[in-house]
C-alpha atoms as a PDB file:
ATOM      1  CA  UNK A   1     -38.837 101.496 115.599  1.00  0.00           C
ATOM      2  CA  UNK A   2     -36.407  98.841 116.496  1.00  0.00           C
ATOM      3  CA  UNK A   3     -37.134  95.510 113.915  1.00  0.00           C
ATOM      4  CA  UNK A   4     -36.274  92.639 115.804  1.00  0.00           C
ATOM      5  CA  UNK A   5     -35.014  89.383 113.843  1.00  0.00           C
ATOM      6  CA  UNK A   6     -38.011  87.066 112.988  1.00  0.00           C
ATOM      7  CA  UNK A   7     -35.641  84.154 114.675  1.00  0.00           C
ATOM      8  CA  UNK A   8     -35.604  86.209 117.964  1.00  0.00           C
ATOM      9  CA  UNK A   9     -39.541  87.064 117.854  1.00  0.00           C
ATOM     10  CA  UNK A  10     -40.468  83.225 116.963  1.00  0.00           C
ATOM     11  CA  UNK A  11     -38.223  82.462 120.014  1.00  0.00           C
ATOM     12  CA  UNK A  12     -39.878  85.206 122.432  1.00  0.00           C
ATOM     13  CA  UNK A  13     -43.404  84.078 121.128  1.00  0.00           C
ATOM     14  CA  UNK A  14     -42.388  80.361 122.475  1.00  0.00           C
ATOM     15  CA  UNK A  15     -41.515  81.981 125.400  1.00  0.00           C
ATOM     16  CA  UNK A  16     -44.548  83.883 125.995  1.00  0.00           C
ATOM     17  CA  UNK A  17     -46.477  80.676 125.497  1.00  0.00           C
ATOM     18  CA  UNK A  18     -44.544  78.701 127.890  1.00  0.00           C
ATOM     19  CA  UNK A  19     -45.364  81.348 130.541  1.00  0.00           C
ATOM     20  CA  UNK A  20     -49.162  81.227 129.550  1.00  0.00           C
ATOM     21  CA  UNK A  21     -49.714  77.375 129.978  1.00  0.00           C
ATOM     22  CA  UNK A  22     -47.700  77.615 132.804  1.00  0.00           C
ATOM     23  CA  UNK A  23     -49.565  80.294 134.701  1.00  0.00           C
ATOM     24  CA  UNK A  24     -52.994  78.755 133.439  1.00  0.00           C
ATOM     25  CA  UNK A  25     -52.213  75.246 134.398  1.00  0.00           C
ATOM     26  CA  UNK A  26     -51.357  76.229 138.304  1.00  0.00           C
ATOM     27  CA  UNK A  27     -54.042  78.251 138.421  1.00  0.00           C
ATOM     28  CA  UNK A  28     -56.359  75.410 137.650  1.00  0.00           C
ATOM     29  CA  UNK A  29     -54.754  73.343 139.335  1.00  0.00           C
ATOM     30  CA  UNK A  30     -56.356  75.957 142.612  1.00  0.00           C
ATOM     31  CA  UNK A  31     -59.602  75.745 141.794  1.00  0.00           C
ATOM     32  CA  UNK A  32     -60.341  72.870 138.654  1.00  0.00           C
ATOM     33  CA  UNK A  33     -61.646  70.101 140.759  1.00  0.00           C
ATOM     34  CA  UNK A  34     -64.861  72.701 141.300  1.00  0.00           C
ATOM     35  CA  UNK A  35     -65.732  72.066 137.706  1.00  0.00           C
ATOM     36  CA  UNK A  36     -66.382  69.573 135.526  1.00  0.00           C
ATOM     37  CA  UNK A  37     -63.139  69.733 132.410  1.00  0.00           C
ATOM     38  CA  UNK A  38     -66.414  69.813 129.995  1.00  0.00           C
ATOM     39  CA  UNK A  39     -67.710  72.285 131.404  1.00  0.00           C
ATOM     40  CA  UNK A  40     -64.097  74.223 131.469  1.00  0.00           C
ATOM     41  CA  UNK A  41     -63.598  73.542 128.362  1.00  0.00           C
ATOM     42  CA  UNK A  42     -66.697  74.805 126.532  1.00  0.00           C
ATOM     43  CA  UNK A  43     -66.124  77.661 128.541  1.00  0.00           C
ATOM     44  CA  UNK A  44     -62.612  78.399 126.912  1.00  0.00           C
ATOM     45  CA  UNK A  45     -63.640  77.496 123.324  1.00  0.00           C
ATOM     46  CA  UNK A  46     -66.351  79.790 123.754  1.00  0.00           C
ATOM     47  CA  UNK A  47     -64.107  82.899 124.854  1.00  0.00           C
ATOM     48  CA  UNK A  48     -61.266  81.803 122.078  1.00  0.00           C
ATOM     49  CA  UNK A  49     -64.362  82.106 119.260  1.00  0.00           C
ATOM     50  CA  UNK A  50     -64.841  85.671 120.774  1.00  0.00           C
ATOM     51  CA  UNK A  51     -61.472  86.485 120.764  1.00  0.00           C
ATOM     52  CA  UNK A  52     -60.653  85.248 117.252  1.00  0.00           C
ATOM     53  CA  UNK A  53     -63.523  86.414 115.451  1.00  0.00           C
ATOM     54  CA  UNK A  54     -62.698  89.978 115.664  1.00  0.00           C
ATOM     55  CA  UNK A  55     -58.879  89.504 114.708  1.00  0.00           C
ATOM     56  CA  UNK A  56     -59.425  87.605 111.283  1.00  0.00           C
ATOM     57  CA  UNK A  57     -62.812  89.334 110.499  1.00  0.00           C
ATOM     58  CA  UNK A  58     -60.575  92.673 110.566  1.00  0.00           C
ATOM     59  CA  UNK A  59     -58.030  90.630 108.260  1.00  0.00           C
ATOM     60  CA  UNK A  60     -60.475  90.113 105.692  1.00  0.00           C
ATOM     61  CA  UNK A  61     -58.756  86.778 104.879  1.00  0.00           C
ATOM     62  CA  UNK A  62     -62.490  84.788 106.366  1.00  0.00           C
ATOM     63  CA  UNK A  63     -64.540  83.118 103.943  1.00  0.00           C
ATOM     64  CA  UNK A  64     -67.673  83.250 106.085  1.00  0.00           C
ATOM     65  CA  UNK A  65     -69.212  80.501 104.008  1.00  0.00           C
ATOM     66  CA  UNK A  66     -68.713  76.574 104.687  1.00  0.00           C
ATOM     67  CA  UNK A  67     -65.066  76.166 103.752  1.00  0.00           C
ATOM     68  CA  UNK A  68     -63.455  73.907 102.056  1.00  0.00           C
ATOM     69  CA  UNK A  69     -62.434  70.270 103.135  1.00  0.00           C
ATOM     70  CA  UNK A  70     -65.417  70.713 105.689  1.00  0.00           C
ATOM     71  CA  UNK A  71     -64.485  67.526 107.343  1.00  0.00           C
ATOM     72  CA  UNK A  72     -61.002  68.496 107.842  1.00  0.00           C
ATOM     73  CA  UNK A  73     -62.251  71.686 109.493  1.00  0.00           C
ATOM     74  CA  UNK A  74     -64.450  69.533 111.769  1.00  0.00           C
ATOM     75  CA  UNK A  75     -61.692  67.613 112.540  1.00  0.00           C
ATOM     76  CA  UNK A  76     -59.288  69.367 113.671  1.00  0.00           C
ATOM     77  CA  UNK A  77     -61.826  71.316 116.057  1.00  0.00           C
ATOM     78  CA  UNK A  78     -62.762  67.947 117.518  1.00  0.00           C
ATOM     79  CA  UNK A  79     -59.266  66.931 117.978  1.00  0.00           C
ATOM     80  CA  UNK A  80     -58.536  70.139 119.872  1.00  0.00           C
ATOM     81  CA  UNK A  81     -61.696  69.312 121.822  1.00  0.00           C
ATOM     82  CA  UNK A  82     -60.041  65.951 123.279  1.00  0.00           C
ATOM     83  CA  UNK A  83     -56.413  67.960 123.798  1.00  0.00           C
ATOM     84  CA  UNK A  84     -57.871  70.785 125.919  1.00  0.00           C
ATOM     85  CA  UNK A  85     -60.495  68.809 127.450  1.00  0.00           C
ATOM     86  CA  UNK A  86     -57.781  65.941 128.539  1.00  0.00           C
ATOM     87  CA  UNK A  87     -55.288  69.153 129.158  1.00  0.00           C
ATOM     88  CA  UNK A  88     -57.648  70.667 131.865  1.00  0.00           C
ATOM     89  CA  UNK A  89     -58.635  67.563 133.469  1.00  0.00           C
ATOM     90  CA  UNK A  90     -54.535  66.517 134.033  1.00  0.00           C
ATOM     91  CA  UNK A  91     -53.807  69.857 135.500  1.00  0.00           C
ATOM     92  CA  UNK A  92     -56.660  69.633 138.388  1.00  0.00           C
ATOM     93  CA  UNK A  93     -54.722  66.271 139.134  1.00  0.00           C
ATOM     94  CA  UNK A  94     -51.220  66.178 138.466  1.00  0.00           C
ATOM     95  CA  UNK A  95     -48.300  68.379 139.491  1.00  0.00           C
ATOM     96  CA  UNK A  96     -47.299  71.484 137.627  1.00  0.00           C
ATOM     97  CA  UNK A  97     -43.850  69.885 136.829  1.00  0.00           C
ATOM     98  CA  UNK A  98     -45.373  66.252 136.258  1.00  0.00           C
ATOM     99  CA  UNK A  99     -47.710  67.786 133.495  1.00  0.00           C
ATOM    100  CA  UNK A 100     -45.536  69.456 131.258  1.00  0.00           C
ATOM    101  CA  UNK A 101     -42.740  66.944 131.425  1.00  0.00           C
ATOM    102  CA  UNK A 102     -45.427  64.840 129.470  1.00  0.00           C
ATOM    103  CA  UNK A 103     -46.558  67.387 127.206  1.00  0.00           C
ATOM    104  CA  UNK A 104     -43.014  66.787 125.814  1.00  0.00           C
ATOM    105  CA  UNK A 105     -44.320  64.319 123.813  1.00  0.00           C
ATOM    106  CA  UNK A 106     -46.895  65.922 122.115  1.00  0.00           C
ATOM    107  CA  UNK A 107     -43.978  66.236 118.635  1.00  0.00           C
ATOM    108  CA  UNK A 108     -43.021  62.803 119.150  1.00  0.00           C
ATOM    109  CA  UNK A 109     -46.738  61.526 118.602  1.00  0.00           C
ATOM    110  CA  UNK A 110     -46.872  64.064 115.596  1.00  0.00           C
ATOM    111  CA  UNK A 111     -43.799  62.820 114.222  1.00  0.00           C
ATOM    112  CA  UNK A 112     -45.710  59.047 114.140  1.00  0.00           C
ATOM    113  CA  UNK A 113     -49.134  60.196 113.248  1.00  0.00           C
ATOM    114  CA  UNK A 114     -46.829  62.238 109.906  1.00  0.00           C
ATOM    115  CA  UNK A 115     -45.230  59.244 108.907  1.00  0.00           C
ATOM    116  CA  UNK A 116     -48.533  56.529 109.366  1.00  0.00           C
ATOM    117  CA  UNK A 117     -51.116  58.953 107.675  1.00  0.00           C
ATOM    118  CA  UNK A 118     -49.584  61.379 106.134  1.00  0.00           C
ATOM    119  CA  UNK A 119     -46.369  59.215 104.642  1.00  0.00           C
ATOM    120  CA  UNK A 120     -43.930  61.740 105.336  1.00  0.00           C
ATOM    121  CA  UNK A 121     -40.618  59.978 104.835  1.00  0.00           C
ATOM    122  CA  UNK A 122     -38.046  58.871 107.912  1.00  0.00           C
ATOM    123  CA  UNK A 123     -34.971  57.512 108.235  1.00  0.00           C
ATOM    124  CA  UNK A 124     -33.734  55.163 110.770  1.00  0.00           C
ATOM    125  CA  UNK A 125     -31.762  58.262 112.954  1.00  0.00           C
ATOM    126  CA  UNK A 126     -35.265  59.670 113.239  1.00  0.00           C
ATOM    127  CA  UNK A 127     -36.840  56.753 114.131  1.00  0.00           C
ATOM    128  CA  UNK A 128     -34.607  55.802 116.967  1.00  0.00           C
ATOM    129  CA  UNK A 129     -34.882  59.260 118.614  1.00  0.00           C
ATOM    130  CA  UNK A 130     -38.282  59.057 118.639  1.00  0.00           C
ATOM    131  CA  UNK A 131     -37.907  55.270 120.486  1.00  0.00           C
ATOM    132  CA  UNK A 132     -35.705  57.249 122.812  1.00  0.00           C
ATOM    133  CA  UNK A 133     -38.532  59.650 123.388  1.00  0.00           C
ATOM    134  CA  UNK A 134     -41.219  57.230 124.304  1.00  0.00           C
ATOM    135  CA  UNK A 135     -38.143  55.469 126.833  1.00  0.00           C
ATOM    136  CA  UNK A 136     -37.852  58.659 127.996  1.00  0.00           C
ATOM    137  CA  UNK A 137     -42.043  59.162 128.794  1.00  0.00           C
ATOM    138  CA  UNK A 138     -41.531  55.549 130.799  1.00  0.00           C
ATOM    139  CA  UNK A 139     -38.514  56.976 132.887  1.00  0.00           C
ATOM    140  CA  UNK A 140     -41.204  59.898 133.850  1.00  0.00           C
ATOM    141  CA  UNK A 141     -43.882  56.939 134.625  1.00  0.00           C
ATOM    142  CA  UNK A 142     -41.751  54.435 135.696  1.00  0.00           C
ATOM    143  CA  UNK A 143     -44.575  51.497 135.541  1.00  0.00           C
ATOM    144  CA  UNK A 144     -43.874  48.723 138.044  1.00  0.00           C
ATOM    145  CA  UNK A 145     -42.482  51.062 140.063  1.00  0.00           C
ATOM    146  CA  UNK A 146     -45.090  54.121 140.413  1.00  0.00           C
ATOM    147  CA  UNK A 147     -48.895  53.334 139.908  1.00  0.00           C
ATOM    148  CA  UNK A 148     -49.953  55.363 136.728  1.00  0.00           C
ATOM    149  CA  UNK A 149     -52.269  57.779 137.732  1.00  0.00           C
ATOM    150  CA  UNK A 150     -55.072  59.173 136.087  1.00  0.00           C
ATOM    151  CA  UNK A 151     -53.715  62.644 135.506  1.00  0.00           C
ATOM    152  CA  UNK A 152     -50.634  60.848 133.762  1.00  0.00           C
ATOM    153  CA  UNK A 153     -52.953  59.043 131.354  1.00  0.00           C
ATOM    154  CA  UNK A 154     -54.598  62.265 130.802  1.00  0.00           C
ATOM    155  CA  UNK A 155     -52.020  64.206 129.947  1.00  0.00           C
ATOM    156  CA  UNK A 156     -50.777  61.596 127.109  1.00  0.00           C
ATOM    157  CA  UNK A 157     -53.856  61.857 125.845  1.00  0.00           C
ATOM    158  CA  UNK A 158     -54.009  65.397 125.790  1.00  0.00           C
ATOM    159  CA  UNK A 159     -50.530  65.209 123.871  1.00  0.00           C
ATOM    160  CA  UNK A 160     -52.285  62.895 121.065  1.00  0.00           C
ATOM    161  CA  UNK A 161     -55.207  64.807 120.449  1.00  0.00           C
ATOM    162  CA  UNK A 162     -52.849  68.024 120.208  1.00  0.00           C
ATOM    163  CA  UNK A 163     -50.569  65.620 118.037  1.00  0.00           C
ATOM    164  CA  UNK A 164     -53.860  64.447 116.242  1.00  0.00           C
ATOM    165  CA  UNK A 165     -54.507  68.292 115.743  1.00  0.00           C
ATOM    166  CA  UNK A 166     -50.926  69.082 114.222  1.00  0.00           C
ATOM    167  CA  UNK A 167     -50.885  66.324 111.725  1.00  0.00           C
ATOM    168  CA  UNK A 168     -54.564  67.076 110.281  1.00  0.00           C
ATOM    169  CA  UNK A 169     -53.063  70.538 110.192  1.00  0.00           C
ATOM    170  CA  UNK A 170     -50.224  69.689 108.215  1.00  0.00           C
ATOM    171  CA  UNK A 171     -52.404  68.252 105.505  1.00  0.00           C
ATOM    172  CA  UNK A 172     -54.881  70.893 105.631  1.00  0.00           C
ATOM    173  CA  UNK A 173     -52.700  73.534 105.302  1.00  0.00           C
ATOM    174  CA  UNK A 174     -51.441  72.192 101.853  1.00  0.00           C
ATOM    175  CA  UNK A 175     -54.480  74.336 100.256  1.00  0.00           C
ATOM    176  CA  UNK A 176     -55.787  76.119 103.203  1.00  0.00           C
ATOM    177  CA  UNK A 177     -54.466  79.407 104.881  1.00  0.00           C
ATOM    178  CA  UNK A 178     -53.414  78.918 108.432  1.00  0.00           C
ATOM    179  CA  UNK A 179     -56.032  82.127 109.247  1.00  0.00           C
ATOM    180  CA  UNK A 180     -58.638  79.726 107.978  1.00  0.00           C
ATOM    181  CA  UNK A 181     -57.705  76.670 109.615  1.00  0.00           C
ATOM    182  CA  UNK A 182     -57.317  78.813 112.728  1.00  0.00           C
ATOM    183  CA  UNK A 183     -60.929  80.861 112.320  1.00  0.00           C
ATOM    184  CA  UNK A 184     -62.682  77.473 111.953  1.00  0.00           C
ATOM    185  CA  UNK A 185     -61.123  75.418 114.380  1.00  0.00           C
ATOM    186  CA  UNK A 186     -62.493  77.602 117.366  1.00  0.00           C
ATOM    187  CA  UNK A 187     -65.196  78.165 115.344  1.00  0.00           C
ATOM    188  CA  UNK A 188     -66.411  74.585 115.688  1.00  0.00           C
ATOM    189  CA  UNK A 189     -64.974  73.397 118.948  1.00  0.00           C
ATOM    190  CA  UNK A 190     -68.092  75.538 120.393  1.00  0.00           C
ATOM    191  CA  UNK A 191     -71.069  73.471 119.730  1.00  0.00           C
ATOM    192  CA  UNK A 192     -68.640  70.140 119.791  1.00  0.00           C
ATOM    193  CA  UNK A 193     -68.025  71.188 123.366  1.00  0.00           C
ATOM    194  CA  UNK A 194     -71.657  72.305 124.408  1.00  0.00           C
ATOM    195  CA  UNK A 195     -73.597  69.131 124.780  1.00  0.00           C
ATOM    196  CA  UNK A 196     -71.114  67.229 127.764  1.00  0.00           C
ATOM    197  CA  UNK A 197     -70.673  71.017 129.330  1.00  0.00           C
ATOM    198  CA  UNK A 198     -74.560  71.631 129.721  1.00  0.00           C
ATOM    199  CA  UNK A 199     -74.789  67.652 130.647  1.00  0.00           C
ATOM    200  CA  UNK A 200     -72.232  68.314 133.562  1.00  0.00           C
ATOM    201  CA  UNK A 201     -73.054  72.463 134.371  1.00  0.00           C
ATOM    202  CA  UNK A 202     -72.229  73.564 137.834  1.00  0.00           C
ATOM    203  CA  UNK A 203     -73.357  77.277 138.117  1.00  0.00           C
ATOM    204  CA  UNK A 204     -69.436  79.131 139.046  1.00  0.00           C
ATOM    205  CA  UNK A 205     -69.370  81.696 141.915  1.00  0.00           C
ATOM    206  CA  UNK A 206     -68.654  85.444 141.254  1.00  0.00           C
ATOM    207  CA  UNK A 207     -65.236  84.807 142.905  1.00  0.00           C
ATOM    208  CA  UNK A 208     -64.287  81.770 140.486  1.00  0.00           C
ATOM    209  CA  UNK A 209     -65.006  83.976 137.111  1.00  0.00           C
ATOM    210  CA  UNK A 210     -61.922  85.819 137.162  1.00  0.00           C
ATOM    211  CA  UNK A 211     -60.213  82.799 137.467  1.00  0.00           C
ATOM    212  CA  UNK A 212     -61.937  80.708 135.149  1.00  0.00           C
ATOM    213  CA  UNK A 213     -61.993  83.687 132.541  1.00  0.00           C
ATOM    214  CA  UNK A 214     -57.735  83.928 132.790  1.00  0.00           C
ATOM    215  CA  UNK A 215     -57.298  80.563 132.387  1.00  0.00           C
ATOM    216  CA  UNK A 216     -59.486  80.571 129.006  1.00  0.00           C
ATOM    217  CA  UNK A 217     -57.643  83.740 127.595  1.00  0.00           C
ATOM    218  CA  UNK A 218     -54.557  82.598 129.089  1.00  0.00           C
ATOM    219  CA  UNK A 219     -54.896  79.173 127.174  1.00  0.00           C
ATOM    220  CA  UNK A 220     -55.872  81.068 124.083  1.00  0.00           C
ATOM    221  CA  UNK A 221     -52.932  83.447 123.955  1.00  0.00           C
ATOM    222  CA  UNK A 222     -50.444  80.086 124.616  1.00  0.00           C
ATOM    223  CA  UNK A 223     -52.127  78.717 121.373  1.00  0.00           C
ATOM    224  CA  UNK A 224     -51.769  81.987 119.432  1.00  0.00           C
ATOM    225  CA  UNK A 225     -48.341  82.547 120.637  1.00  0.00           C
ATOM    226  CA  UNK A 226     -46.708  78.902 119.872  1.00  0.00           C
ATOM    227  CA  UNK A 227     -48.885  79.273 115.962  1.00  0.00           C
ATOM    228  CA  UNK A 228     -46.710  82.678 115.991  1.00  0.00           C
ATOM    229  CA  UNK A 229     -43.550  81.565 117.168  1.00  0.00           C
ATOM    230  CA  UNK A 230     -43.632  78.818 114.525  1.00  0.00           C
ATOM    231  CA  UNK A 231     -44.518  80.597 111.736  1.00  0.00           C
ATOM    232  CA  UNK A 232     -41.770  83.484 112.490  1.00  0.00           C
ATOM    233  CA  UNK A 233     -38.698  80.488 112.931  1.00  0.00           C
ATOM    234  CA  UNK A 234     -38.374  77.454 112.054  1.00  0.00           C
ATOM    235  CA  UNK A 235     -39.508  74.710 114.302  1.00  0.00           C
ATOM    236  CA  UNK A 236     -35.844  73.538 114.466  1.00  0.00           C
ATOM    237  CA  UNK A 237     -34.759  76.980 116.015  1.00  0.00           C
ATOM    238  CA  UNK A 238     -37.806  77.630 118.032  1.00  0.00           C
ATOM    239  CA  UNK A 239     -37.956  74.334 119.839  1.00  0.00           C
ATOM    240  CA  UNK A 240     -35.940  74.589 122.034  1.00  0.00           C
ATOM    241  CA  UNK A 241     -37.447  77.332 123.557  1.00  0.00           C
ATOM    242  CA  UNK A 242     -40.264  74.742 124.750  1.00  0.00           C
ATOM    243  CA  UNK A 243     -38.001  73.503 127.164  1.00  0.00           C
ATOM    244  CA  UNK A 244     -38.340  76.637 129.591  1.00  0.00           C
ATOM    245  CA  UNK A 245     -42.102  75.538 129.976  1.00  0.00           C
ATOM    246  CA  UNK A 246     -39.814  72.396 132.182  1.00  0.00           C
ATOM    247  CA  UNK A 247     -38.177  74.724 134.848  1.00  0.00           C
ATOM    248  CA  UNK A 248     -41.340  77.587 134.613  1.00  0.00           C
ATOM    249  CA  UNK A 249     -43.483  74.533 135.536  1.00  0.00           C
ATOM    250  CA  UNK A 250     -41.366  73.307 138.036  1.00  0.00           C
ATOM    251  CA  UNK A 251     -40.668  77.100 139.772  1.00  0.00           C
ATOM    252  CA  UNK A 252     -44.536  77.478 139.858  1.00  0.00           C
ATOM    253  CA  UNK A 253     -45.172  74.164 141.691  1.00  0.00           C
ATOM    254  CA  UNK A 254     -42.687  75.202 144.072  1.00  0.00           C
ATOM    255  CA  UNK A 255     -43.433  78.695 145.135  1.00  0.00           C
ATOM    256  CA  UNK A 256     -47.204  77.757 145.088  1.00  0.00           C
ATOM    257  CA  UNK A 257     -47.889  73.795 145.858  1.00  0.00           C
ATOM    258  CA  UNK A 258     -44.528  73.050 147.581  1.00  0.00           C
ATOM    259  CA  UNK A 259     -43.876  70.238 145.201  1.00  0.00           C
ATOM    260  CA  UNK A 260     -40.760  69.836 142.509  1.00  0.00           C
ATOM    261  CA  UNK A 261     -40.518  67.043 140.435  1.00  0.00           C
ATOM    262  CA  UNK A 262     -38.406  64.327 141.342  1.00  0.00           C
ATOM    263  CA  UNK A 263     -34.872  63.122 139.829  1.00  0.00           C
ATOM    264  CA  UNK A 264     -36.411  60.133 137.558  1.00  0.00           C
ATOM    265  CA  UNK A 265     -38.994  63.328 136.305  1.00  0.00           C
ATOM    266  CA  UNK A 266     -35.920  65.988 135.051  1.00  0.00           C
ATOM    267  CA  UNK A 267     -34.005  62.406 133.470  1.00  0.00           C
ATOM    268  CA  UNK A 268     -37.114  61.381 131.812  1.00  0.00           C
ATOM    269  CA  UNK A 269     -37.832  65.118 130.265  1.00  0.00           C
ATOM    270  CA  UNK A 270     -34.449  65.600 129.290  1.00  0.00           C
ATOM    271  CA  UNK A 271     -34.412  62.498 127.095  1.00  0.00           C
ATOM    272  CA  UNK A 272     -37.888  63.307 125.555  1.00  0.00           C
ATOM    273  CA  UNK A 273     -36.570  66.481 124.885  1.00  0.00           C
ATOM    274  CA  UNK A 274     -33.071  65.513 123.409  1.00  0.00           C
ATOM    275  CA  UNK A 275     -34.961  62.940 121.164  1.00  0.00           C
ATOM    276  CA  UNK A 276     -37.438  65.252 120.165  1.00  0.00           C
ATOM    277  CA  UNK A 277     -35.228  68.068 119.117  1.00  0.00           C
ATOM    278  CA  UNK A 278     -33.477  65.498 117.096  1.00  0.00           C
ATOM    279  CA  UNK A 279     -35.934  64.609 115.315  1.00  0.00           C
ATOM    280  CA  UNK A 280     -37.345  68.049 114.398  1.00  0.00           C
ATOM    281  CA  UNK A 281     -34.024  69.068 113.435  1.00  0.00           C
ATOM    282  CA  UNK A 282     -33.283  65.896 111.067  1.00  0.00           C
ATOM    283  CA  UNK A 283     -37.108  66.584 109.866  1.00  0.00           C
ATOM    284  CA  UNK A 284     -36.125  70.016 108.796  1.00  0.00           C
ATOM    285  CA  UNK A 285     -33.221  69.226 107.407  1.00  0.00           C
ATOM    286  CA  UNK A 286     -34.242  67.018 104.894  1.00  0.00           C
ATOM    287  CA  UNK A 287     -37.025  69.612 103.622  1.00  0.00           C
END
């Protein structure tokens, strides 16, 4: 059997993410606006439990008592609450292109949230990229120009809940195996996301299942596959990568919404990115 470099593997497991949040993002953006995003979400936590619970009971690695750092655990399952919830709502609004071009900043609001909570160390270098990388998020808005949309302010949020997510992460991981963190996470997000999705229930047609089902497993395999890529590579050599989920996004709104982002959209996402991948880079480095 042909062993493939774990480099190479964390870079095709970025890859295979970027396809999944692409192809689950335009197919909500087909039929979303049926549903409530409470109601979408709940759904997806609840086939994520299903799907993990099987793969880390077979591991053996579960403690299926109350772990550990029990608020930590809660935490980062409510902070992945407000990322996917926020997530699903700016993909029934905004376009393909539009939405990931935001998600950009998702390590730029980790890199702040490291250094405010967690007092992870930065230099000046760092801390101008990531200035460039918030410029960069108002090229993409352009306020004063463009009305801000709702789907816009979504999708910022969604990036600081995910950010929210990674930095809790980082700290619980210090004593915790990611298979924990991981297990418990989905684990709680369920009954975090029941009470608005019963509050806001619309009953789904037979035809709308399929659909609603792949976007949930299609959501949950993007998750799995970016934890994978990153813990094959390092973040500096997979990061990159994320950058296809730009012109994926921006293929898909094309062959199926007839819309590409503009010129202000591709400047503004290329300086996020640049930043960014400074940043993580320098980061690395210095550990």
């Amino acid at each position: 059997m042909i062993k493939f470099p774990a480099s190479k593997m964390g870079a095709f497991y970025m890859l295979l993410s970027a396809l999944c949040y692409v192809a689950s993002a335009s197919i909500l953006r087909e039929f979303g606006d049926k549903y409530s995003s409470f109601q979408l979400t709940f759904i997806r936590s609840l086939i994520a439990a299903v799907i993990v619970f099987p793969i880390f009971f077979q591991q053996r690695k579960i403690c299926f008592f109350l772990p550990n750092r029990l608020i930590m655990h809660i935490a980062v399952a409510g902070f992945s609450y407000l990322g996917i919830l926020f997530w699903f709502k700016a993909a029934t609004i905004l376009p393909v292109g539009d939405l990931f071009a935001l998600q950009f900043t998702t390590p730029l609001f980790t890199i702040v949230f490291a250094i405010i909570f967690l007092r992870e160390k930065f230099d000046l270098p760092s801390c101008f990229a990531t200035l460039i990388g918030f410029f960069g998020v108002l090229i993409v808005l352009r306020p004063g120009i463009l009305a801000i949309s709702f789907g816009a302010i979504a999708a910022l949020f969604s990036s600081v809940g995910y950010a929210s997510v990674n930095t809790v992460i980082k700290s619980l991981s210090r004593n915790t195996s990611v298979t924990t963190i991981v297990f418990f996470g989905n684990l709680f997000l369920v009954p975090i996301a029941l009470p608005m999705a019963v509050y806001n229930w619309t009953s789904p047609s037979l035809n709308d299942w399929p659909a609603i089902i792949g976007v949930s497993c299609l959501s949950t395999l993007g998750y799995f596959s970016i934890t994978k890529g990153i813990s094959l590579a390092p973040a500096q050599l997979v990061q990159p990568v994320n950058f296809m989920r730009m012109p994926l996004a921006a293929l898909a709104g094309w062959i199926f919404f007839s819309e590409l982002p503009d010129f202000w959209t591709w400047i503004g996402t290329i300086v996020i990115f640049i930043s960014t991948t400074f940043a993580v880079r320098r980061g690395a480095a210095k550990h």
